[in-house]
PDB file of N, CA and C in Angstrom:
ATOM      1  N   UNK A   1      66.476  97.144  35.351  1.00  0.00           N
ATOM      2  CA  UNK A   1      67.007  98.204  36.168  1.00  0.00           C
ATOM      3  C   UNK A   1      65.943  98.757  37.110  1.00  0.00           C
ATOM      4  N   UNK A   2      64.891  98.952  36.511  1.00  0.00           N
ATOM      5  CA  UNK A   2      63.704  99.409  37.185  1.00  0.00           C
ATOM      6  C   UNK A   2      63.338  98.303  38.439  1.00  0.00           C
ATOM      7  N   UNK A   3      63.444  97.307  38.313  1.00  0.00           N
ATOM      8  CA  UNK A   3      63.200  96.213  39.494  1.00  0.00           C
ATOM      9  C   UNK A   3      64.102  96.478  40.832  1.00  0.00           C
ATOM     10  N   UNK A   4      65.597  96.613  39.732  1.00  0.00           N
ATOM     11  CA  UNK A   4      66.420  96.718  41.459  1.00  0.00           C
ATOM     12  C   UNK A   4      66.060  98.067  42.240  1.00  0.00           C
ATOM     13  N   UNK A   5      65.923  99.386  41.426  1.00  0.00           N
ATOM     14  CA  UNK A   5      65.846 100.354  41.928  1.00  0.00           C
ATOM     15  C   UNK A   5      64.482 100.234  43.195  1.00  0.00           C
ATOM     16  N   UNK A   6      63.787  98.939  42.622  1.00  0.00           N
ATOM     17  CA  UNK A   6      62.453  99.498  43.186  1.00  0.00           C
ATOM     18  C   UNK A   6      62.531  98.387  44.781  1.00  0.00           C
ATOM     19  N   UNK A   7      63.632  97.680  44.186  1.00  0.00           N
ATOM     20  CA  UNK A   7      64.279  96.578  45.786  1.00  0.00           C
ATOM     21  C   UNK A   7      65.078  97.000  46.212  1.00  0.00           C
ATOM     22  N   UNK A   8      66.170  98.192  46.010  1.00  0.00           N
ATOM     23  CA  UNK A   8      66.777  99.096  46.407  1.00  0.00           C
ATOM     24  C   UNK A   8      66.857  99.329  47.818  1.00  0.00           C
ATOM     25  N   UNK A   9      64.840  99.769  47.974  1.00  0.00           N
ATOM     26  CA  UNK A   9      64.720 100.531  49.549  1.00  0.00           C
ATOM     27  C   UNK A   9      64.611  99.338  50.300  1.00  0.00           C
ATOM     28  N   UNK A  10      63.868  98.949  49.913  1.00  0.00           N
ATOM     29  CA  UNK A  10      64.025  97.596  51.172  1.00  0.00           C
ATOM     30  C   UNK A  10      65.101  96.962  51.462  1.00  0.00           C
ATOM     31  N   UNK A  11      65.831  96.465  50.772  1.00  0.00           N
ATOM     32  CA  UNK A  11      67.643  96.182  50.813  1.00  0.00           C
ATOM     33  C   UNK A  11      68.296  96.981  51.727  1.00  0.00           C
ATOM     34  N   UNK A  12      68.119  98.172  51.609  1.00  0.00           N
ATOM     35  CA  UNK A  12      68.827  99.484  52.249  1.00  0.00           C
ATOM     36  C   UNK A  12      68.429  99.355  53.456  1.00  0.00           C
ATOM     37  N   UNK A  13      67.135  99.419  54.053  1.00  0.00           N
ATOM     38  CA  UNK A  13      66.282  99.319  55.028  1.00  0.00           C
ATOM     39  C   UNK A  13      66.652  97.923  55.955  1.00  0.00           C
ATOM     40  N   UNK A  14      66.619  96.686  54.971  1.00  0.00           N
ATOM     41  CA  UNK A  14      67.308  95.985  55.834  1.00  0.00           C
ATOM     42  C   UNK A  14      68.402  95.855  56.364  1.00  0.00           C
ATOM     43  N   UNK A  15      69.394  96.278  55.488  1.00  0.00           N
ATOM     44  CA  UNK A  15      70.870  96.373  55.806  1.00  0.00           C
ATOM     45  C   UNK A  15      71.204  97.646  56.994  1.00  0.00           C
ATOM     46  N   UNK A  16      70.223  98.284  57.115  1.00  0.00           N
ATOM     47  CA  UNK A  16      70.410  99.612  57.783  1.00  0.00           C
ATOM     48  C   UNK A  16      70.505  98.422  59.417  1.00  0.00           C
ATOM     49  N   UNK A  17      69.163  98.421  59.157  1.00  0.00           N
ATOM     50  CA  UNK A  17      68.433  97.341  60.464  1.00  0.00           C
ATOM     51  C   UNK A  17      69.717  96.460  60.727  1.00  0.00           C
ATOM     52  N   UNK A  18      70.180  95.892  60.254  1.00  0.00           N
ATOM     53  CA  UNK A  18      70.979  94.603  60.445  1.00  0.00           C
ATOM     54  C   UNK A  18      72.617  95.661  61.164  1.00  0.00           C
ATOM     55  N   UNK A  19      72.988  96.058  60.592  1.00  0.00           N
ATOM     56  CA  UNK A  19      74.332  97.432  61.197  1.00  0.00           C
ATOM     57  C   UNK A  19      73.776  97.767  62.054  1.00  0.00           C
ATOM     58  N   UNK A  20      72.528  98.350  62.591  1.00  0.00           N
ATOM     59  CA  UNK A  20      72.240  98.747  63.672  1.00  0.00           C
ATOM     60  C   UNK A  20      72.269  97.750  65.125  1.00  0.00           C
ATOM     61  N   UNK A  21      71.510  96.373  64.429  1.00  0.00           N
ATOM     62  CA  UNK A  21      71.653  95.488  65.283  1.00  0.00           C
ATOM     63  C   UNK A  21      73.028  95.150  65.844  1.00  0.00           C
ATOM     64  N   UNK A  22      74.068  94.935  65.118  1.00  0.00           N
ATOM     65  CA  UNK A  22      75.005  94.509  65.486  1.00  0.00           C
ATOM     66  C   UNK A  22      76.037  95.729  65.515  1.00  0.00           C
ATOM     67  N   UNK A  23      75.347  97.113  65.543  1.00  0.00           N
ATOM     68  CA  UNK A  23      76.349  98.017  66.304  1.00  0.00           C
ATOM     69  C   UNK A  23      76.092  97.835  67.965  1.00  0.00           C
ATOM     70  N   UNK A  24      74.463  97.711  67.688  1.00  0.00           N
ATOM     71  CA  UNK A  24      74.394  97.378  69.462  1.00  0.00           C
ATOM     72  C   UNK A  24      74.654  96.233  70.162  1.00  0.00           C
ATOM     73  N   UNK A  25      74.898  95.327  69.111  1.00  0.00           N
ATOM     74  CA  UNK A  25      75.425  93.910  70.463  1.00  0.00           C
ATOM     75  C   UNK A  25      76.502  94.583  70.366  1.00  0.00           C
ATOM     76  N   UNK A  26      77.984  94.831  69.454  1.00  0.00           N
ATOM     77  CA  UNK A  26      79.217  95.161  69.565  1.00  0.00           C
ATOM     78  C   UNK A  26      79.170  96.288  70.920  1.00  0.00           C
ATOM     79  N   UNK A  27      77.947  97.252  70.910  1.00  0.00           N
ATOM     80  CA  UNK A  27      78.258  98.340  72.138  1.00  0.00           C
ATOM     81  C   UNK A  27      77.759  97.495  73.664  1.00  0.00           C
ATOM     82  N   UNK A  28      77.022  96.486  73.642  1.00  0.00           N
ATOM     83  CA  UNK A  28      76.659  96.147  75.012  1.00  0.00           C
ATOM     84  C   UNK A  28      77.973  95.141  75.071  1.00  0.00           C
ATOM     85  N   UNK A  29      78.716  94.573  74.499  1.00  0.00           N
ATOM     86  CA  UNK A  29      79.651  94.150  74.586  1.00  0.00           C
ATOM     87  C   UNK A  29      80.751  94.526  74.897  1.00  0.00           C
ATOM     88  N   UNK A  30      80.949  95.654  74.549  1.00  0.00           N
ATOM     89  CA  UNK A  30      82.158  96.848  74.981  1.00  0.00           C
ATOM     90  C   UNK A  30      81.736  97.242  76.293  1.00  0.00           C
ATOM     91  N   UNK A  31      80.595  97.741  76.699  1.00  0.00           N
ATOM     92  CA  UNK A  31      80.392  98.081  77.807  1.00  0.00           C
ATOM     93  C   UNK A  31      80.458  97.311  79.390  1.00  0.00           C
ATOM     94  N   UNK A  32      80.098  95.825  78.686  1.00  0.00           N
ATOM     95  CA  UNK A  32      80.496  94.948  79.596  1.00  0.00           C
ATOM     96  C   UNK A  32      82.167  94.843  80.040  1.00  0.00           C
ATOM     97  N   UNK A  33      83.196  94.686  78.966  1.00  0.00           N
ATOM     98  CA  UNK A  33      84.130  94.584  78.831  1.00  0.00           C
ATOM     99  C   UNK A  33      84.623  96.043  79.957  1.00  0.00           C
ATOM    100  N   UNK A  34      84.514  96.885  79.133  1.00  0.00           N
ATOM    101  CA  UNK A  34      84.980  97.907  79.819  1.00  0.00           C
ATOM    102  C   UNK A  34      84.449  98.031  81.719  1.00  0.00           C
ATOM    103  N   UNK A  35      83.428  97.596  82.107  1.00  0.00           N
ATOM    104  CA  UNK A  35      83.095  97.460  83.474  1.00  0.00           C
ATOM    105  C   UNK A  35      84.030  96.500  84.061  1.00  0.00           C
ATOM    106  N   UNK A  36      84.299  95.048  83.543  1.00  0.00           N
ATOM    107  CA  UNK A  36      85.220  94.469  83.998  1.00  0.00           C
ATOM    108  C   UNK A  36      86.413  95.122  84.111  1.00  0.00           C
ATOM    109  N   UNK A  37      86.928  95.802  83.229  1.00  0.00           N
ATOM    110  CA  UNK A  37      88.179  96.149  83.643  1.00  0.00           C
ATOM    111  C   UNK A  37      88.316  97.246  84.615  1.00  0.00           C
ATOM    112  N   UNK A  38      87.178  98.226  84.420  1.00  0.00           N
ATOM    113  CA  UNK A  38      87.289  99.402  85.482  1.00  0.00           C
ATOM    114  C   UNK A  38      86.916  98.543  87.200  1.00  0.00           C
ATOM    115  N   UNK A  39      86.453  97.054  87.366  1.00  0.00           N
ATOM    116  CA  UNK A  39      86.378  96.636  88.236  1.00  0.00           C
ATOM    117  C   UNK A  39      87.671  95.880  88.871  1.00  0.00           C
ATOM    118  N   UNK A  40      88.639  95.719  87.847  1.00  0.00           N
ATOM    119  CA  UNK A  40      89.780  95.060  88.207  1.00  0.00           C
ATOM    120  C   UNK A  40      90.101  96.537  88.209  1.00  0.00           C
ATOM    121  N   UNK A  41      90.507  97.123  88.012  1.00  0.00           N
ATOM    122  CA  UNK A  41      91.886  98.081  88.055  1.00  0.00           C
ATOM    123  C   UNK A  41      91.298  99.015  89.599  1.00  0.00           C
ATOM    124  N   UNK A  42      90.225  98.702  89.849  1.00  0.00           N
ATOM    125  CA  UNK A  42      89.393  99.321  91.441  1.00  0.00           C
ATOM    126  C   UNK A  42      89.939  98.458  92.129  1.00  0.00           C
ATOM    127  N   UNK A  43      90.481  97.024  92.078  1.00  0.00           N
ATOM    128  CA  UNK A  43      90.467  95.988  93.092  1.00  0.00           C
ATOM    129  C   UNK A  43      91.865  96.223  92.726  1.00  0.00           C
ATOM    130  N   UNK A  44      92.682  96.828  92.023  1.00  0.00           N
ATOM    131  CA  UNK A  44      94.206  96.564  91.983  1.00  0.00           C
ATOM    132  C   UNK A  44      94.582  97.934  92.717  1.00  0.00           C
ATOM    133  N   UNK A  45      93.619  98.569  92.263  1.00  0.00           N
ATOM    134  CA  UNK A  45      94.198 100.083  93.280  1.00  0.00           C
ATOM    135  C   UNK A  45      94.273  99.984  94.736  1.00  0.00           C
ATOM    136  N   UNK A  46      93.076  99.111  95.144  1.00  0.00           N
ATOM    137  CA  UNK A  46      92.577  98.572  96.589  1.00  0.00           C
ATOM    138  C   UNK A  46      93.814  97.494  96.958  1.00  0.00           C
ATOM    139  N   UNK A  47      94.325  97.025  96.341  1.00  0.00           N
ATOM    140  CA  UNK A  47      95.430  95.971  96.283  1.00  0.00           C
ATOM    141  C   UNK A  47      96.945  96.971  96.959  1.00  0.00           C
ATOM    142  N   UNK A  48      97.145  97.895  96.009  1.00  0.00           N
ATOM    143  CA  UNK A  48      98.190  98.788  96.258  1.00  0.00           C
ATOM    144  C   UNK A  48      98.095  99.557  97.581  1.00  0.00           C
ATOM    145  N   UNK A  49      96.820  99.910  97.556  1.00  0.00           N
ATOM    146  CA  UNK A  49      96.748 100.716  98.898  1.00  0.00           C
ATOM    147  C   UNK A  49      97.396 100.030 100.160  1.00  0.00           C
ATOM    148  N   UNK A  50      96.357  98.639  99.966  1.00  0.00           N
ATOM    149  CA  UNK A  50      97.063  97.432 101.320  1.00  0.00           C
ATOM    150  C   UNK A  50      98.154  97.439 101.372  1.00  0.00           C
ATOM    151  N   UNK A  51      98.585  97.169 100.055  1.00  0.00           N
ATOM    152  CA  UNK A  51     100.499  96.408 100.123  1.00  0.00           C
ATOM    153  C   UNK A  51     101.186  97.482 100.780  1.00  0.00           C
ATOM    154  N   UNK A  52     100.832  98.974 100.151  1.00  0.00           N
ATOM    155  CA  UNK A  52     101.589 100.386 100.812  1.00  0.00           C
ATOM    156  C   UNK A  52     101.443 100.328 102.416  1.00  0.00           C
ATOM    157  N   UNK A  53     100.395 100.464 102.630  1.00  0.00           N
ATOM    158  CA  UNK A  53     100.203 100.060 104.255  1.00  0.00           C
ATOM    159  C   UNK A  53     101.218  99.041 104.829  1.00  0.00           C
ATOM    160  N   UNK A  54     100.984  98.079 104.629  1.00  0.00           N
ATOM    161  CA  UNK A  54     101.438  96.515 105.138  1.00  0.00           C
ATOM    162  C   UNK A  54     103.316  96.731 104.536  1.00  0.00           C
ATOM    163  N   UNK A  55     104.047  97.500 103.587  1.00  0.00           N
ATOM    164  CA  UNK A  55     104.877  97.746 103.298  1.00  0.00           C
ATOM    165  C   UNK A  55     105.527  98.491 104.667  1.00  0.00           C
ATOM    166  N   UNK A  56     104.315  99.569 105.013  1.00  0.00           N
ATOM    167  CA  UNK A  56     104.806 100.876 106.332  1.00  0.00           C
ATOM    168  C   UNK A  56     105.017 100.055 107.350  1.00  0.00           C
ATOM    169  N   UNK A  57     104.082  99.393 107.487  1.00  0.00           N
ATOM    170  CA  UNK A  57     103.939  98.306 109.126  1.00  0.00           C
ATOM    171  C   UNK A  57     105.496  97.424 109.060  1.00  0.00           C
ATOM    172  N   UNK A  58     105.421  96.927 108.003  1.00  0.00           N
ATOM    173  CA  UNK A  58     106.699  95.850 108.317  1.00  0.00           C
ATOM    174  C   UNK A  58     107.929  96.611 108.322  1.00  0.00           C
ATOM    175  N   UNK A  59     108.106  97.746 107.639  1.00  0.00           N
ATOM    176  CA  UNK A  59     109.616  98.581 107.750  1.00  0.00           C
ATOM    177  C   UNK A  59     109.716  98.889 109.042  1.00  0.00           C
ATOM    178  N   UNK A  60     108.429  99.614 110.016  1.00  0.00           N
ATOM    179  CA  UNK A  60     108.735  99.951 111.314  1.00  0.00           C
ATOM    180  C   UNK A  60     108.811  98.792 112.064  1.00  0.00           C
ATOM    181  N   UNK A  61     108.534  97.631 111.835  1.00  0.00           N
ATOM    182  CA  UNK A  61     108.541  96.117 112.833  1.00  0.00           C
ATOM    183  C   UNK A  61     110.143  95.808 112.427  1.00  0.00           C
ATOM    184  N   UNK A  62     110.844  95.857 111.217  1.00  0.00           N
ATOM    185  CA  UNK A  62     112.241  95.698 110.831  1.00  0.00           C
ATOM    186  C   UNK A  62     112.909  95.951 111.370  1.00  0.00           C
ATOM    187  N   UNK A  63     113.016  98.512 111.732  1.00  0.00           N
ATOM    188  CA  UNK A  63     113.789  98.826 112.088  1.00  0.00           C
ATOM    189  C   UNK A  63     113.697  98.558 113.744  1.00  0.00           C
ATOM    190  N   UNK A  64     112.396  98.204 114.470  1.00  0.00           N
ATOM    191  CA  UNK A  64     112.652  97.881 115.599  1.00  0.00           C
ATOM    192  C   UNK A  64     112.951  96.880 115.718  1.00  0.00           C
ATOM    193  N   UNK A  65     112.912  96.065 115.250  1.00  0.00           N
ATOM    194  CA  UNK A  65     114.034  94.813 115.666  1.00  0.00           C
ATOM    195  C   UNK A  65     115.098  95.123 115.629  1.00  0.00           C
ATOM    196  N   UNK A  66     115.721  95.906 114.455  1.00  0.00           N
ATOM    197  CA  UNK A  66     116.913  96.115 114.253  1.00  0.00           C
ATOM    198  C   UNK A  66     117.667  97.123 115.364  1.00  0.00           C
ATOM    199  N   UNK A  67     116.747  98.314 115.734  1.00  0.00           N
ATOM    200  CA  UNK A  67     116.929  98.988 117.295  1.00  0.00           C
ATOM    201  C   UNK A  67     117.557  97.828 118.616  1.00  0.00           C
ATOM    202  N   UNK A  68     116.393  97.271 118.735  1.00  0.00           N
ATOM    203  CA  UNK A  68     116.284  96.353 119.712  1.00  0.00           C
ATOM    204  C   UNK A  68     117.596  95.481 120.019  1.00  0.00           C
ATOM    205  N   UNK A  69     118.061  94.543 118.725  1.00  0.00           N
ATOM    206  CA  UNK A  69     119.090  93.875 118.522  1.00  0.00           C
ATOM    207  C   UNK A  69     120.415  94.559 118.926  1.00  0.00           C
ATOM    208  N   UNK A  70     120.437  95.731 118.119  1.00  0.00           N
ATOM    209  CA  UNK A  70     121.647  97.028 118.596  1.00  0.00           C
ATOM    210  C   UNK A  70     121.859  97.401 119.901  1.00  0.00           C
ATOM    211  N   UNK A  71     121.145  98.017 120.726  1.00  0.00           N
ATOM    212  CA  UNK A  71     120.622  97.962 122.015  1.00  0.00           C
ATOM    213  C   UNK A  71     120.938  96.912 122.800  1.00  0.00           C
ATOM    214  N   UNK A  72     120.617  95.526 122.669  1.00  0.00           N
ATOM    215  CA  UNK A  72     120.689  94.356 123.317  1.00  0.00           C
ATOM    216  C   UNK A  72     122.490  94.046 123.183  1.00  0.00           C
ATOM    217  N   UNK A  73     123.048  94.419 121.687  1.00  0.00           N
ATOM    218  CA  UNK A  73     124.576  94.306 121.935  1.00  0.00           C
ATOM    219  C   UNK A  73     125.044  95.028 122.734  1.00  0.00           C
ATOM    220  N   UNK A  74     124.576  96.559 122.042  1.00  0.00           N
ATOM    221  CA  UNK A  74     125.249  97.104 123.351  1.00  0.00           C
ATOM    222  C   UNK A  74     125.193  97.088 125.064  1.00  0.00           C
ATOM    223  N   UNK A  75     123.936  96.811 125.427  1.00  0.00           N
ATOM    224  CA  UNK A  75     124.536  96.170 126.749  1.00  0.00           C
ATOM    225  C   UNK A  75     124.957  94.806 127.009  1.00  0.00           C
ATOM    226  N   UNK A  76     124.992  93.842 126.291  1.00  0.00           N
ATOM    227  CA  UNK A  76     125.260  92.807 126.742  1.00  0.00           C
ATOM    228  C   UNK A  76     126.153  92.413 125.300  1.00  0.00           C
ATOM    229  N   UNK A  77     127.490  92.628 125.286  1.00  0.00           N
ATOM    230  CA  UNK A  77     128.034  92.285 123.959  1.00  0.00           C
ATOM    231  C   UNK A  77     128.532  90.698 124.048  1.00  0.00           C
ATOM    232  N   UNK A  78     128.019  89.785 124.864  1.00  0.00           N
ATOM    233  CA  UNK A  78     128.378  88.595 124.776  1.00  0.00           C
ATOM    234  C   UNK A  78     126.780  88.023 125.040  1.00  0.00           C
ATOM    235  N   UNK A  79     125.847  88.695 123.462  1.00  0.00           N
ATOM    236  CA  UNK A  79     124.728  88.654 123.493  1.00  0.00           C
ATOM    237  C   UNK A  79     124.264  86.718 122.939  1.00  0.00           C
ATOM    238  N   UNK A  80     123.125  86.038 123.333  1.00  0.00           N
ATOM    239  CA  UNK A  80     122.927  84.315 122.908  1.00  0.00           C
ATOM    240  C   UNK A  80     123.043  84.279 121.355  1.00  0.00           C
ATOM    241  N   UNK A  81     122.726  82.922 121.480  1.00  0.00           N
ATOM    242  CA  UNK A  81     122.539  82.569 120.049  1.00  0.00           C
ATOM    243  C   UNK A  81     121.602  82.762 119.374  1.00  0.00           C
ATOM    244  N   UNK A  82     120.438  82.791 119.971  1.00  0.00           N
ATOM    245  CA  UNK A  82     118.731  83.686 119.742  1.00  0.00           C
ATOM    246  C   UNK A  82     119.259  84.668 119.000  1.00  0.00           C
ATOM    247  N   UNK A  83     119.644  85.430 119.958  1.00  0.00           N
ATOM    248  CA  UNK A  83     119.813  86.743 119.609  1.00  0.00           C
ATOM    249  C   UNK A  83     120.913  87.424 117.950  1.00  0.00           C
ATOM    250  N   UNK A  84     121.561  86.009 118.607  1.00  0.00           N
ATOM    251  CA  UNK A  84     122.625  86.304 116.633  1.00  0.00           C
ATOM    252  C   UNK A  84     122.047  85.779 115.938  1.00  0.00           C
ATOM    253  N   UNK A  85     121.163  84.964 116.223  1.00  0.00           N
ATOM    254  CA  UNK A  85     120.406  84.051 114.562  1.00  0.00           C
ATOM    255  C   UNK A  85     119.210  85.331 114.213  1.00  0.00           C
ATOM    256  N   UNK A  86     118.744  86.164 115.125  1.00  0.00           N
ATOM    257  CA  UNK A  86     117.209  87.483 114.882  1.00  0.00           C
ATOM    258  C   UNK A  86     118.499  87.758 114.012  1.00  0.00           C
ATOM    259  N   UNK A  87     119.561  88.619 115.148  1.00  0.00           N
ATOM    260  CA  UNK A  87     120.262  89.465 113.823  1.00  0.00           C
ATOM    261  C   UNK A  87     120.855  89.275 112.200  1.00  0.00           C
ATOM    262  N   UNK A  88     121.353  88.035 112.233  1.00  0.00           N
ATOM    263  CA  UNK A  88     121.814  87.691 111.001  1.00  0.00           C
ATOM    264  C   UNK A  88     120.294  87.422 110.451  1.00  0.00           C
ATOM    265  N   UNK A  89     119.415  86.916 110.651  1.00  0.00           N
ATOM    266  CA  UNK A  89     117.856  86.912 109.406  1.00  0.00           C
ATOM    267  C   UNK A  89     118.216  88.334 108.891  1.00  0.00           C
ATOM    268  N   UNK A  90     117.743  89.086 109.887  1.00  0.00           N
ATOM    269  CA  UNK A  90     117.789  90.844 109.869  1.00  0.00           C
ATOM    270  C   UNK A  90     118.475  91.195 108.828  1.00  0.00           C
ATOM    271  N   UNK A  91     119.613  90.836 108.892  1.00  0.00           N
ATOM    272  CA  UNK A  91     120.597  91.010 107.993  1.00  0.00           C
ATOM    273  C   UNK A  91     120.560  90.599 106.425  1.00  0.00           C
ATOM    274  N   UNK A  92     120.394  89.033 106.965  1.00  0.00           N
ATOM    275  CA  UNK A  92     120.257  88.503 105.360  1.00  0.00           C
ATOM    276  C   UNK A  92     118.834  89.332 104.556  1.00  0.00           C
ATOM    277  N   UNK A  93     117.641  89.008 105.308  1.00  0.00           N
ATOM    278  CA  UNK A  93     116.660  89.409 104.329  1.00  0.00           C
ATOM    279  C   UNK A  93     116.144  90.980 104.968  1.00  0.00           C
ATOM    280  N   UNK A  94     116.305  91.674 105.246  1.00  0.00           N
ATOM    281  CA  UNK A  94     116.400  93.230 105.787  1.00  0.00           C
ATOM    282  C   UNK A  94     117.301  94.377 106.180  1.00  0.00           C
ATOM    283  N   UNK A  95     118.417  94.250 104.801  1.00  0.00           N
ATOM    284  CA  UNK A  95     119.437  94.781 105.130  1.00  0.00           C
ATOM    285  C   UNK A  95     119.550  96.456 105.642  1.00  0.00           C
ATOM    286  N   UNK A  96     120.204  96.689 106.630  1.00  0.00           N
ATOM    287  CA  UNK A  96     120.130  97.899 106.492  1.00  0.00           C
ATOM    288  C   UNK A  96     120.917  99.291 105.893  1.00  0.00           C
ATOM    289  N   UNK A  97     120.002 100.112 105.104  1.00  0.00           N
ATOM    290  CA  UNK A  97     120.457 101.315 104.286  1.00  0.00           C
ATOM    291  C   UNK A  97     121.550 101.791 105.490  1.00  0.00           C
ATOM    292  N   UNK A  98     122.777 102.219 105.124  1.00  0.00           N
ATOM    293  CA  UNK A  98     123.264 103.533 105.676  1.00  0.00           C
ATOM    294  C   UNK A  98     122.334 104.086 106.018  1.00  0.00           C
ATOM    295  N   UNK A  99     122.029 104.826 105.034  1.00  0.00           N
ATOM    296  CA  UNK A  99     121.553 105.976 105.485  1.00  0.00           C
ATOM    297  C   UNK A  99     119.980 106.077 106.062  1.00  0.00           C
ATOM    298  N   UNK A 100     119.677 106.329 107.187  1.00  0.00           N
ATOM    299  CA  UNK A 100     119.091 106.961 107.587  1.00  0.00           C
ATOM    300  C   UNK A 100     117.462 106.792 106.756  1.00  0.00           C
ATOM    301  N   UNK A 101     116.860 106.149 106.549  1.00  0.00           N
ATOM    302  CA  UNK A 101     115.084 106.474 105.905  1.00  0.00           C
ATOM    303  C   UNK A 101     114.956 108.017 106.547  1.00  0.00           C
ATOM    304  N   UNK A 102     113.927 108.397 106.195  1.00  0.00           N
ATOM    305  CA  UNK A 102     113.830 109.694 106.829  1.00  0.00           C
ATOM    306  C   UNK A 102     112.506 109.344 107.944  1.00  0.00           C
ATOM    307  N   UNK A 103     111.617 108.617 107.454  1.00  0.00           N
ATOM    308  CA  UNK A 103     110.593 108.037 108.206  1.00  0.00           C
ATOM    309  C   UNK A 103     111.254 107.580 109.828  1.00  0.00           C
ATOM    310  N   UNK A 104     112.514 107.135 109.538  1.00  0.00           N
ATOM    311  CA  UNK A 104     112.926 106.385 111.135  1.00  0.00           C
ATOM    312  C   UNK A 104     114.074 107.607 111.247  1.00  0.00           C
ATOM    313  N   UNK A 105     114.345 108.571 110.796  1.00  0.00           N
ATOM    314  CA  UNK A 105     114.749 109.331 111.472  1.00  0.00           C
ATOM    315  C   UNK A 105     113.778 110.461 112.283  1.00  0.00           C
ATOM    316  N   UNK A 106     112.660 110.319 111.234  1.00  0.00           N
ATOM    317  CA  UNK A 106     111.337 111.187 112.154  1.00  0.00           C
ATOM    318  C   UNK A 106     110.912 110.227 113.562  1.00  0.00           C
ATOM    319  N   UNK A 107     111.158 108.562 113.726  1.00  0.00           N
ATOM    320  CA  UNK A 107     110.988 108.125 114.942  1.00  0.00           C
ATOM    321  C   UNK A 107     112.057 107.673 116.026  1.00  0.00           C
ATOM    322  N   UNK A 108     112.552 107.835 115.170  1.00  0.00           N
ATOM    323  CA  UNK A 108     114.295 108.174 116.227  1.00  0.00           C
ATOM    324  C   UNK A 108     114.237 109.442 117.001  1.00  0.00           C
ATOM    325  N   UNK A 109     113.464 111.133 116.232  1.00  0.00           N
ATOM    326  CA  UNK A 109     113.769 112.128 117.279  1.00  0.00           C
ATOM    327  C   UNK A 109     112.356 111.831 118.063  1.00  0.00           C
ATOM    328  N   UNK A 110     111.937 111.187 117.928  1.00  0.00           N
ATOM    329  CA  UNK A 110     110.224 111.079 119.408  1.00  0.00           C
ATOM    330  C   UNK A 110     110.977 109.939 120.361  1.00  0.00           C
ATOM    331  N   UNK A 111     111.935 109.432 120.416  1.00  0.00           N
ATOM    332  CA  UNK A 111     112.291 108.379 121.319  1.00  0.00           C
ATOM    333  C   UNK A 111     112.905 109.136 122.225  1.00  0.00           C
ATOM    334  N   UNK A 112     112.650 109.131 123.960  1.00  0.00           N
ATOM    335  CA  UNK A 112     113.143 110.030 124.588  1.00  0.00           C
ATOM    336  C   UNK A 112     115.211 109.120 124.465  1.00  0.00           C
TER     337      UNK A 112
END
């Protein structure tokens, strides 16, 4: 009994050492981990921002086509075939809401 007690500390001492070691690879490991992800979710936020942008740009390039097309019937209602194949795309893949966006009703009242 007297032997282990007296290998006890050193046992302890090593085992201390050894948990310590491998609390710190486990923490430089986490820390890596965790940088990667706070670096993706920076490049996905940066991602969203674009798409929101590039979302604004193409709705106002839509509804002016879709202006334009309207416009072009109404003066010329025996409008080409150009002109019905823009509108039907328009149609198929940019349908338009009833109602009103509020965004193109804010650029509907600046149009003299």
């Amino acid at each position: 009994m007297h032997d282990f007690l007296t290998n006890l500390g050193p046992i302890l001492i090593a085992v201390t050492g050894l948990l310590a070691l491998i609390g710190g690879g486990l923490r430089f490991v986490w820390k890596k981990i965790e940088g990667r992800f706070e670096g993706i979710e920076k490049k996905l936020a940066e991602c969203q921002e674009r798409d929101a942008r590039k979302d604004d740009q193409l709705e106002a390039v839509v509804w002016s086509l879709h202006l334009t097309i309207g416009e072009i019937e109404r003066i010329d209602p025996g409008i080409n075939r150009t002109v019905q194949e823009v509108r039907d795309l328009l149609r198929t893949y940019f349908p338009v809401d009833p109602h009103t966006p509020a965004a193109m009703a804010a650029l509907l009242k600046r149009m003299p």
